[in-house]
C-alpha atoms as a PDB file:
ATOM      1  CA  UNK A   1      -0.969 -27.430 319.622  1.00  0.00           C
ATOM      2  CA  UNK A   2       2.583 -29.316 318.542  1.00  0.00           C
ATOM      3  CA  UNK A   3       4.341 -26.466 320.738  1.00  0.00           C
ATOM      4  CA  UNK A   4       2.003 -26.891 323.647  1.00  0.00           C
ATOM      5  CA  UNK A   5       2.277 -30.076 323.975  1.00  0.00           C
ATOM      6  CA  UNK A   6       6.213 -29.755 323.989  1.00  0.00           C
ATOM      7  CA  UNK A   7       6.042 -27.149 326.409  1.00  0.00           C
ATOM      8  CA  UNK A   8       4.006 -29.668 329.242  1.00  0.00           C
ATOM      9  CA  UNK A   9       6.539 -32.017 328.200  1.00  0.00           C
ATOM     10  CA  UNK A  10       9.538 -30.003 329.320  1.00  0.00           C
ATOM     11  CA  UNK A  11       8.005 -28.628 332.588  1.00  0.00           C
ATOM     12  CA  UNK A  12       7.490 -32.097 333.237  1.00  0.00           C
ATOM     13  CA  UNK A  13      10.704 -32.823 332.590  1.00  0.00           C
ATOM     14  CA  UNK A  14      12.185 -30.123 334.569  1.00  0.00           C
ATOM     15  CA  UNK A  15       9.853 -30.998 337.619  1.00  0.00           C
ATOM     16  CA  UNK A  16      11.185 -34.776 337.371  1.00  0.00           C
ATOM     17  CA  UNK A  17      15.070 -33.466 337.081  1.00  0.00           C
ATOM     18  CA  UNK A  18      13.852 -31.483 339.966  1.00  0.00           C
ATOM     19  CA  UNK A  19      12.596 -34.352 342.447  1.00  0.00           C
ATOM     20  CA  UNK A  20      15.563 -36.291 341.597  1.00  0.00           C
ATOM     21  CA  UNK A  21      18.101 -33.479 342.698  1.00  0.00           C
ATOM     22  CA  UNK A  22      16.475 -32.624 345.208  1.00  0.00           C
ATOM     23  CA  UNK A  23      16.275 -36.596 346.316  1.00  0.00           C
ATOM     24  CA  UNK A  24      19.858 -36.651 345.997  1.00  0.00           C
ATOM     25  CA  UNK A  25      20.881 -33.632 347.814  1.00  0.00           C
ATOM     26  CA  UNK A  26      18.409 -34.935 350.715  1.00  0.00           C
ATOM     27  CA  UNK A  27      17.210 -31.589 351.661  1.00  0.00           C
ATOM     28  CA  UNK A  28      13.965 -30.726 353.281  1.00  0.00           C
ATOM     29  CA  UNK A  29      12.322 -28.751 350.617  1.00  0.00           C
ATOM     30  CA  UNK A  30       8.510 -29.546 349.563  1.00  0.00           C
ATOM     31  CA  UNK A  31       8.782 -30.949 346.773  1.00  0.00           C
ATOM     32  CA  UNK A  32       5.264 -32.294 345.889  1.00  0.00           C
ATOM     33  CA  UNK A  33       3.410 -28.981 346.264  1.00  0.00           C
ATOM     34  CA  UNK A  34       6.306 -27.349 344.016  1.00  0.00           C
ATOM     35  CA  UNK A  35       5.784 -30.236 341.197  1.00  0.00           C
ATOM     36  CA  UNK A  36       1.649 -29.705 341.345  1.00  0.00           C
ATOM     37  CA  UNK A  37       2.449 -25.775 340.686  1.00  0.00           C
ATOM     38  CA  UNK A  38       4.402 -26.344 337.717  1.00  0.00           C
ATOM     39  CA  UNK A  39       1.842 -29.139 336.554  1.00  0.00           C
ATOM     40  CA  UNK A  40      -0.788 -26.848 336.991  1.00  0.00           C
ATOM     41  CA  UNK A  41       1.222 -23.618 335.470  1.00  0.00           C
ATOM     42  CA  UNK A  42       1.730 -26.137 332.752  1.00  0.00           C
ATOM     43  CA  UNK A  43      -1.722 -27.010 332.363  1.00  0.00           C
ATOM     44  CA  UNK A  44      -3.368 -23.403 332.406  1.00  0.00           C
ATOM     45  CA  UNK A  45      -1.329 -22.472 329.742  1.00  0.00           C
ATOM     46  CA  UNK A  46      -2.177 -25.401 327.618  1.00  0.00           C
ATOM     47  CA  UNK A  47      -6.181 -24.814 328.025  1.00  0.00           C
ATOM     48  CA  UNK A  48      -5.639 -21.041 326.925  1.00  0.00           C
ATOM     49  CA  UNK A  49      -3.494 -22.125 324.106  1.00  0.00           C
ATOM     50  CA  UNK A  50      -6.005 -24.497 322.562  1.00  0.00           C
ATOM     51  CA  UNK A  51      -9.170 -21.892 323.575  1.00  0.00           C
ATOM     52  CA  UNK A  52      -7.438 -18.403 322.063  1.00  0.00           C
ATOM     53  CA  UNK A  53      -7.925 -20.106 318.139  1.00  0.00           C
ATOM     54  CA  UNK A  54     -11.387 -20.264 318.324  1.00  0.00           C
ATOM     55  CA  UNK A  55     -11.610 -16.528 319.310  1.00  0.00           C
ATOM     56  CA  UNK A  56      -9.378 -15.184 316.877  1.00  0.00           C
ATOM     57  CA  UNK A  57     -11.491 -17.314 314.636  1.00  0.00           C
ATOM     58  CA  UNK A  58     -14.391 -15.781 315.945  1.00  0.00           C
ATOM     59  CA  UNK A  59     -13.539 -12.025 315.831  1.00  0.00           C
ATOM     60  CA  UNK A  60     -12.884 -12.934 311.960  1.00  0.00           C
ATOM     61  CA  UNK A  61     -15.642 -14.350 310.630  1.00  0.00           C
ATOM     62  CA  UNK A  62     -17.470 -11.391 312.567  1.00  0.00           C
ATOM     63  CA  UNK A  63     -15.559  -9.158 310.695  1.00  0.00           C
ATOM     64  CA  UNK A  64     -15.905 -10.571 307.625  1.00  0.00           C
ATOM     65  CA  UNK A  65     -19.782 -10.539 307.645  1.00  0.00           C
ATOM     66  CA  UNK A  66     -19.550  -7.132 308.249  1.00  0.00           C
ATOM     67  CA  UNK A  67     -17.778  -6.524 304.921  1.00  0.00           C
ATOM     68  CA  UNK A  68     -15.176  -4.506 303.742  1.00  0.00           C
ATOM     69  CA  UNK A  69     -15.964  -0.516 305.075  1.00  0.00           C
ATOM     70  CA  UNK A  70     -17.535  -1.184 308.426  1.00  0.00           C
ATOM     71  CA  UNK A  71     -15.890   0.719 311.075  1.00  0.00           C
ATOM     72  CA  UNK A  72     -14.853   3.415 309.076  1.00  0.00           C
ATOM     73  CA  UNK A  73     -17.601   5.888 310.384  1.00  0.00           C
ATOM     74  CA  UNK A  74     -18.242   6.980 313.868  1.00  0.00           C
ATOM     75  CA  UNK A  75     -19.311   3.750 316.454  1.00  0.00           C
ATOM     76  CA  UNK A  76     -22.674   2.997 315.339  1.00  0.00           C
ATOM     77  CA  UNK A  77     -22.689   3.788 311.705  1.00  0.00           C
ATOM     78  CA  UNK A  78     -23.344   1.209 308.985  1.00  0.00           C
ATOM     79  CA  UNK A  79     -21.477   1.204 305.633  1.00  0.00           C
ATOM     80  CA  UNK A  80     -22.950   3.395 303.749  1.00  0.00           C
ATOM     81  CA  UNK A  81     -24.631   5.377 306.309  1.00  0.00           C
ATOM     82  CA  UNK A  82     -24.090   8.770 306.997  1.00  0.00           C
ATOM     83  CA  UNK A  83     -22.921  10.157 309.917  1.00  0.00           C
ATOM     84  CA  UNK A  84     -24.467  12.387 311.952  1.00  0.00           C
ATOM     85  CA  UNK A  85     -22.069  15.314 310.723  1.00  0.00           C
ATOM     86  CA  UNK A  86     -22.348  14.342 307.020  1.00  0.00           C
ATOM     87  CA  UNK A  87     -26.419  13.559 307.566  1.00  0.00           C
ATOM     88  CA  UNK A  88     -27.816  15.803 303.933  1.00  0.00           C
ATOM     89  CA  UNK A  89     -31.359  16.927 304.471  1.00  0.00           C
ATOM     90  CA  UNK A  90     -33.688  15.526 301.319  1.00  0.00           C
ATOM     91  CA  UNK A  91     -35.679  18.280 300.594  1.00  0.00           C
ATOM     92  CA  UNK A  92     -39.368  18.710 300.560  1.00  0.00           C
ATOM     93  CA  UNK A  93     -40.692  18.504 297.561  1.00  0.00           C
ATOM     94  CA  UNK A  94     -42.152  22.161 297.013  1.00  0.00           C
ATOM     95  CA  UNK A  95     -45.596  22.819 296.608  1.00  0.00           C
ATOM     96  CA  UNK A  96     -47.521  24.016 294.314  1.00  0.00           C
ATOM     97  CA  UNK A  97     -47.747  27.846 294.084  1.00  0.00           C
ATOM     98  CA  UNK A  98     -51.532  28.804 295.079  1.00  0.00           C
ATOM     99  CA  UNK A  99     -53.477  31.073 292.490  1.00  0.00           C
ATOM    100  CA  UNK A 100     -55.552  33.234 293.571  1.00  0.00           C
ATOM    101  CA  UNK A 101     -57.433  36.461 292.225  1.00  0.00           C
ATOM    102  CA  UNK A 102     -54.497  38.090 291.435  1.00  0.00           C
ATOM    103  CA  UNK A 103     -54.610  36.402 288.226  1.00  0.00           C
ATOM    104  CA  UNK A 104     -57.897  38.047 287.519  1.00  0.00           C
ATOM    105  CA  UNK A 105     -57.304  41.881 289.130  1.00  0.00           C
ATOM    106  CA  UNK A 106     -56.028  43.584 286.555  1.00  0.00           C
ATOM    107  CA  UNK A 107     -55.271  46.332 289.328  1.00  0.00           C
ATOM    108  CA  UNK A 108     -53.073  44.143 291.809  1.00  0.00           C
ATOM    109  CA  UNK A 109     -50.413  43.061 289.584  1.00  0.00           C
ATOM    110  CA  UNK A 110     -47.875  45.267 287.393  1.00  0.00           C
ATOM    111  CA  UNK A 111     -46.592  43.087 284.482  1.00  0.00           C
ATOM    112  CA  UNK A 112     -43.918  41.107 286.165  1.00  0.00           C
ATOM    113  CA  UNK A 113     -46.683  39.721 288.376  1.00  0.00           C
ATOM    114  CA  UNK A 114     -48.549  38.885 285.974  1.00  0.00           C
ATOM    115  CA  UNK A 115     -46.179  36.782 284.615  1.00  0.00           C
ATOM    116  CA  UNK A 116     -45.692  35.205 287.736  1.00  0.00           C
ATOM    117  CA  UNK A 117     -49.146  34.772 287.662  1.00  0.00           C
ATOM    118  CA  UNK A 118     -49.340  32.518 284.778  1.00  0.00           C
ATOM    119  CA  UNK A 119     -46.419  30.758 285.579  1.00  0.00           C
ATOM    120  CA  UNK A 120     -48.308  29.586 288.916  1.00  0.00           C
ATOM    121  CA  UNK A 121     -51.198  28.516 286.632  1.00  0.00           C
ATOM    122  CA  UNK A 122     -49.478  26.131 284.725  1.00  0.00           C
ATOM    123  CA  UNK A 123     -47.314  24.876 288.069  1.00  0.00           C
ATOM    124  CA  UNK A 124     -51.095  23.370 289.332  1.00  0.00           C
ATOM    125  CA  UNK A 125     -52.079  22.612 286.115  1.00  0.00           C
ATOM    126  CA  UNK A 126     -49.484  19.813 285.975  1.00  0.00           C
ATOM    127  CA  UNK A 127     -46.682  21.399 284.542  1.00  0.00           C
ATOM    128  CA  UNK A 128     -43.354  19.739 286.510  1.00  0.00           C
ATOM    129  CA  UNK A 129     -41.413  22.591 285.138  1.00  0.00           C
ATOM    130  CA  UNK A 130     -42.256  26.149 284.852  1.00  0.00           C
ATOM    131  CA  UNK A 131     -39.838  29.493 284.373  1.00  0.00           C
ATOM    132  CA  UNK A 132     -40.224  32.994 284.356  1.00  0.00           C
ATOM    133  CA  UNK A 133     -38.156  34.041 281.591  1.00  0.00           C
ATOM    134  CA  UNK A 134     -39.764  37.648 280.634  1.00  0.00           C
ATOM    135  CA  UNK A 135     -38.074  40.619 280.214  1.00  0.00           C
ATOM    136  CA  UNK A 136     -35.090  42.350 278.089  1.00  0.00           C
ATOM    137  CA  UNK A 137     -33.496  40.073 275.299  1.00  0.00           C
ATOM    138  CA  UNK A 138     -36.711  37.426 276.078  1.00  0.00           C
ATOM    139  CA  UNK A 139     -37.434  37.618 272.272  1.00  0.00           C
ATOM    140  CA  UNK A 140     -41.080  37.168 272.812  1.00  0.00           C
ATOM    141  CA  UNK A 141     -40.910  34.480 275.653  1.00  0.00           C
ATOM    142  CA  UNK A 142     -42.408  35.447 279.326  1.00  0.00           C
ATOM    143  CA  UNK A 143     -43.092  32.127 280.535  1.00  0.00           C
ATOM    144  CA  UNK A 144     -41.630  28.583 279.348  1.00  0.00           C
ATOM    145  CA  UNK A 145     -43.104  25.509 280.857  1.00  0.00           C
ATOM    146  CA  UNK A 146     -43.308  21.718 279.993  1.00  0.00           C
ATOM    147  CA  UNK A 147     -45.962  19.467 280.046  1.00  0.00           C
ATOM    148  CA  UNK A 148     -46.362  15.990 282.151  1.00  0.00           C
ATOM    149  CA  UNK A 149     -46.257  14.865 278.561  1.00  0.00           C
ATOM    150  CA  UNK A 150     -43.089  16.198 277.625  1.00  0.00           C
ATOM    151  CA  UNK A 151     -44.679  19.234 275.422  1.00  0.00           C
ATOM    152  CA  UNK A 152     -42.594  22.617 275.420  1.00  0.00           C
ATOM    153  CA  UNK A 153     -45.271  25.162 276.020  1.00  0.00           C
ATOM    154  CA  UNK A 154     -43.960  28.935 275.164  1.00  0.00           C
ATOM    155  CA  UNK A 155     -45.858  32.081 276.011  1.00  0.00           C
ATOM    156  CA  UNK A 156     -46.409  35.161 276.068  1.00  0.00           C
ATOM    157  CA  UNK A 157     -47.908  37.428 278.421  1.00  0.00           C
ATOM    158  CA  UNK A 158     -49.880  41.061 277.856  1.00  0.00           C
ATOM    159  CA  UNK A 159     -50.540  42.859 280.519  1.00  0.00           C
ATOM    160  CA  UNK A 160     -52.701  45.231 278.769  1.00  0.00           C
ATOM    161  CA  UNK A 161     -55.847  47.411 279.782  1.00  0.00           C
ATOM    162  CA  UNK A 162     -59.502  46.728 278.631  1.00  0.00           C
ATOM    163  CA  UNK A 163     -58.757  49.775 276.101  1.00  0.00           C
ATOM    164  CA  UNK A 164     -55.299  48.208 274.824  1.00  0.00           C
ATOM    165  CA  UNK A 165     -55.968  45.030 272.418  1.00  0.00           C
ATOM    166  CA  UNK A 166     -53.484  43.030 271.591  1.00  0.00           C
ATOM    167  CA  UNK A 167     -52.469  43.996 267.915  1.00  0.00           C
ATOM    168  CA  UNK A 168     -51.636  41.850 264.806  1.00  0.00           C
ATOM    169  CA  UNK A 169     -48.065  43.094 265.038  1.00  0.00           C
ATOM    170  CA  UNK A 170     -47.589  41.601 268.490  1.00  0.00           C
ATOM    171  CA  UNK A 171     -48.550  38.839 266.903  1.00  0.00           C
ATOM    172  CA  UNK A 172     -46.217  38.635 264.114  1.00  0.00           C
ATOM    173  CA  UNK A 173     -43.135  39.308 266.259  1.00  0.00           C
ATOM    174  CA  UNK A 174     -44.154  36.380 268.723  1.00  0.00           C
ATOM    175  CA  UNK A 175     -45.019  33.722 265.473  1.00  0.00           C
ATOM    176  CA  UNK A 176     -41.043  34.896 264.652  1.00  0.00           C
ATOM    177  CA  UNK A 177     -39.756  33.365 267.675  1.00  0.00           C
ATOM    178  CA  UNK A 178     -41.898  31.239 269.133  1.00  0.00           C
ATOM    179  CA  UNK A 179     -40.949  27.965 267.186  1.00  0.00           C
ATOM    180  CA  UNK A 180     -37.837  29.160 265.063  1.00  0.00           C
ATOM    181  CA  UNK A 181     -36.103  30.217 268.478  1.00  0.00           C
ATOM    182  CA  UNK A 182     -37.911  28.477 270.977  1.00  0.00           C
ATOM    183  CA  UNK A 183     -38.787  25.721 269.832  1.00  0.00           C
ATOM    184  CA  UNK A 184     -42.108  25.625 271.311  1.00  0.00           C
ATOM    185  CA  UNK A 185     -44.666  22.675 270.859  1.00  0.00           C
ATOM    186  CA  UNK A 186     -47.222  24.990 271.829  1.00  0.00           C
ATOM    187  CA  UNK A 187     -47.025  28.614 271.645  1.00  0.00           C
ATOM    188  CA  UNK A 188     -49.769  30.305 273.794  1.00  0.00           C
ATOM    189  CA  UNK A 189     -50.354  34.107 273.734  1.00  0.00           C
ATOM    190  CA  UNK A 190     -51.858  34.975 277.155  1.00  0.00           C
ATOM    191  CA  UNK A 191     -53.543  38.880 277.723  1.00  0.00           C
ATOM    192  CA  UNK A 192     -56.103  40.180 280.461  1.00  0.00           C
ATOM    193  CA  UNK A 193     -57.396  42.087 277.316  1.00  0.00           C
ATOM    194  CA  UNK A 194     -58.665  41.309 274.173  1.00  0.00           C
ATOM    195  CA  UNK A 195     -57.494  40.216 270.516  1.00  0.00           C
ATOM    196  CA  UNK A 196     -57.852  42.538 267.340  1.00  0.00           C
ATOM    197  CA  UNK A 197     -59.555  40.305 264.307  1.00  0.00           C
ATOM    198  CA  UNK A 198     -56.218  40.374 262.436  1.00  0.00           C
ATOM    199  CA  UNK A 199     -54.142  39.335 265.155  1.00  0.00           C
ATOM    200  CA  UNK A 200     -56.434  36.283 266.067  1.00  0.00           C
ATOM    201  CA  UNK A 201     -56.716  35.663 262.337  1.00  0.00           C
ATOM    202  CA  UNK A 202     -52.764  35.490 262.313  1.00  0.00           C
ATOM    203  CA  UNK A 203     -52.611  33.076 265.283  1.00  0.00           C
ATOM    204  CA  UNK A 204     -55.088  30.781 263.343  1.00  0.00           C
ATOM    205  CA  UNK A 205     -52.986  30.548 261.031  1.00  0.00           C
ATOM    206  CA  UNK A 206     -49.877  30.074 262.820  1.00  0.00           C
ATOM    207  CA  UNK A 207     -51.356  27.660 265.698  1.00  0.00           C
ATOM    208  CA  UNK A 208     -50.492  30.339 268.452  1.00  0.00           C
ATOM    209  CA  UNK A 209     -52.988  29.935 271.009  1.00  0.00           C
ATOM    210  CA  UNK A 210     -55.343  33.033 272.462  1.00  0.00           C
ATOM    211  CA  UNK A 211     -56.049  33.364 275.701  1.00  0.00           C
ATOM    212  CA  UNK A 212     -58.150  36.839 276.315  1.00  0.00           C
ATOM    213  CA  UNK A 213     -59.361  37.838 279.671  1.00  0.00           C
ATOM    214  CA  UNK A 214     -62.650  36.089 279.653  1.00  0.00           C
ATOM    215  CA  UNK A 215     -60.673  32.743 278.563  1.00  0.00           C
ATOM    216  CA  UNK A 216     -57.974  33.515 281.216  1.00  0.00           C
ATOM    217  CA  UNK A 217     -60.429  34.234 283.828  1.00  0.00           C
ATOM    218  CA  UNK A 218     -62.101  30.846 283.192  1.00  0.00           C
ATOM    219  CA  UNK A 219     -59.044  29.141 282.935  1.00  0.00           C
ATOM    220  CA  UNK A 220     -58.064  30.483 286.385  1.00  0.00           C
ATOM    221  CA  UNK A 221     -60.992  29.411 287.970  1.00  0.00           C
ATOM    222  CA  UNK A 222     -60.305  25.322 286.328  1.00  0.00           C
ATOM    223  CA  UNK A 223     -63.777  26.137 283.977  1.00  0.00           C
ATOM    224  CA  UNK A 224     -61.528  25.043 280.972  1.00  0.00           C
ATOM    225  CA  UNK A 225     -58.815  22.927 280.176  1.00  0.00           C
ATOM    226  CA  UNK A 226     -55.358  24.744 280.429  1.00  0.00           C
ATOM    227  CA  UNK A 227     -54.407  26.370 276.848  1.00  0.00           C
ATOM    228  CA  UNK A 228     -52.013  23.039 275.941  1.00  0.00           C
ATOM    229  CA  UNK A 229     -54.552  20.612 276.180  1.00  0.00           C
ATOM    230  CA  UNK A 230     -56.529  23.113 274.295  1.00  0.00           C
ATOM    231  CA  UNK A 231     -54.754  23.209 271.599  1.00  0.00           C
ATOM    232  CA  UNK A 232     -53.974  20.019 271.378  1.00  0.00           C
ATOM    233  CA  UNK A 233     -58.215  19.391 271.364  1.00  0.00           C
ATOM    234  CA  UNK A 234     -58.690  21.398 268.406  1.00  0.00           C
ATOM    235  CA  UNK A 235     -57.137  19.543 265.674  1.00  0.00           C
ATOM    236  CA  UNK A 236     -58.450  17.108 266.911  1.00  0.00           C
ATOM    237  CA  UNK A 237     -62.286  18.235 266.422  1.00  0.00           C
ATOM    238  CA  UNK A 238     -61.425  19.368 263.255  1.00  0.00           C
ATOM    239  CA  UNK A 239     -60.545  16.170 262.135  1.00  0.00           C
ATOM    240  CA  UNK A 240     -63.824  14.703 263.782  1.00  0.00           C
ATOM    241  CA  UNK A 241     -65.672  17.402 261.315  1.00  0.00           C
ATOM    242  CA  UNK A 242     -64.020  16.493 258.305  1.00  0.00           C
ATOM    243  CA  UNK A 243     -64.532  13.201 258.739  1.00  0.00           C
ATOM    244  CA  UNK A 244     -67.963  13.131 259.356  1.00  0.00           C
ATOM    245  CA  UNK A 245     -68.611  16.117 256.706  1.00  0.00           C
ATOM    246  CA  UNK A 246     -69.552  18.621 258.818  1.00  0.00           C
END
C-alpha cells in the first residue's frame, strides 16, 4: 500500500514538473488531457494494487481447506480417492456352494467329489471357512472347516459302498491324527456307508463323531443339526441324565 501510494505521488509529481516545463517553454502541447492520463494510469494501478491481496488471500485459504494432498490425482479426484486407473474392484462376497443330490448318489460322485460334497455342506451350514484338504500325505484329514464359533472341525470322508463298512482300523488311524496333528475341536468321520460295532465303539470312546449314510442323508436334507453342533449336544444330554438320575 506504502509503495502505491509513493508511486501516485511521483506521477503526480512528474505531471506537475511537466505543466511547468511545458508553461515555460510556451509550446502548444495539450497538456491537461496528458496530466488526466497519467492521473488515471496512476489511479488504475493503485485500485489493482490494493484488490490483488484479497485474491491471493483468497486462492489460499481455498487451498488450505482443501488440505494437504488435493490435486495430486487426476482433476476431479478427492484425497484419498482413487482414480479411475487405480479404481480396485471389491469383490462379491461368494456364495454359498448349493448342495444338491450329489451328496446322496452314491453313483454320481468318485471320492474327490465327495469330498467336495461335504465341504459344500458345512459352507451353508455356517461354516465361514471350509477346505478340501484330502488326498496323499492328508494324514487322515479330507475336509477342515471352522465354525461361526471359532470350533476347528476335522473330518474324514469314506466313500465306501453299501457292502464296504467302515472298519475299526480306519478308525484308529483317524483318532491318531485327528487331535494330536490336527488339532481338531471336533473330529467328525463322515461315510455314505455304514460303521462296524468296534469302530463306532472306538469313536465313543474317542469323541469322533459318525456320520453313516442314513445320518448323512438327513443331514443333507437340514433334518438334523450339522455333526458339530451334534456333538457338542451330546455331552450335554448326558449331563442332563446324570443329573437327574436317569
Amino acid at each position: 500500500m506504502v509503495l502505491a501510494v509513493g508511486l501516485v505521488g511521483i506521477c503526480l509529481g512528474g505531471a506537475a514538473v511537466f505543466v511547468k516545463t511545458t508553461a515555460v517553454a510556451g509550446g502548444g502541447m495539450p497538456v491537461m488531457p496528458i496530466v488526466t492520463a497519467v492521473v488515471f494510469a496512476a489511479g488504475v494501478a493503485l485500485a489493482r494494487w490494493s484488490v490483488a491481496p484479497d485474491r491471493r488471500r483468497s486462492r489460499l485459504r481455498v487451498a488450505g481447506s482443501r488440505g494437504p494432498g488435493w490435486g495430486d490425482g487426476p482433476v476431479g479426484t478427492a484425497p484419498g480417492s482413487p482414480s479411475a486407473a487405480g479404481v480396485e474392484a471389491v469383490p462379491e462376497a461368494a456364495g454359498l456352494p448349493e448342495v444338491g443330490s450329489e451328496a446322496l448318489d452314491h453313483s454320481a460322485v468318485d471320492a474327490d467329489g465327495f469330498e467336495h460334497a461335504v465341504a459344500a455342506l458345512c459352507a451353508r451350514d455356517g461354516c465361514p471357512q471350509v477346505e478340501v484338504v484330502g488326498g496323499a500325505g492328508d494324514l487322515g484329514a479330507d475336509v477342515i472347516a471352522t465354525t461361526a464359533e471359532g470350533l476347528r472341525v476335522v473330518i474324514q470322508c469314506k466313500h465306501y459302498g453299501e457292502g464296504n463298512r467302515v472298519g475299526s482300523q480306519d478308525l484308529q488311524r483317524f483318532g491318531g491324527t485327528c487331535f494330536a496333528v490336527h488339532e481338531a475341536d471336533v473330529a467328525v468321520v463322515v461315510t455314505t456307508s455304514a460303521f462296524t460295532a468296534p469302530a463306532a465303539e472306538y469313536a465313543a470312546a474317542c469323541d469322533i463323531v459318525c456320520v453313516d449314510g442314513d445320518a448323512l442323508a438327513a443331514w443333507t436334507e437340514s433334518r438334523t443339526p450339522p455333526p458339530w453342533e451334534a456333538a457338542a449336544a451330546v455331552p450335554a444330554e448326558a449331563g442332563a441324565e446324570a443329573a437327574t438320575g436317569g
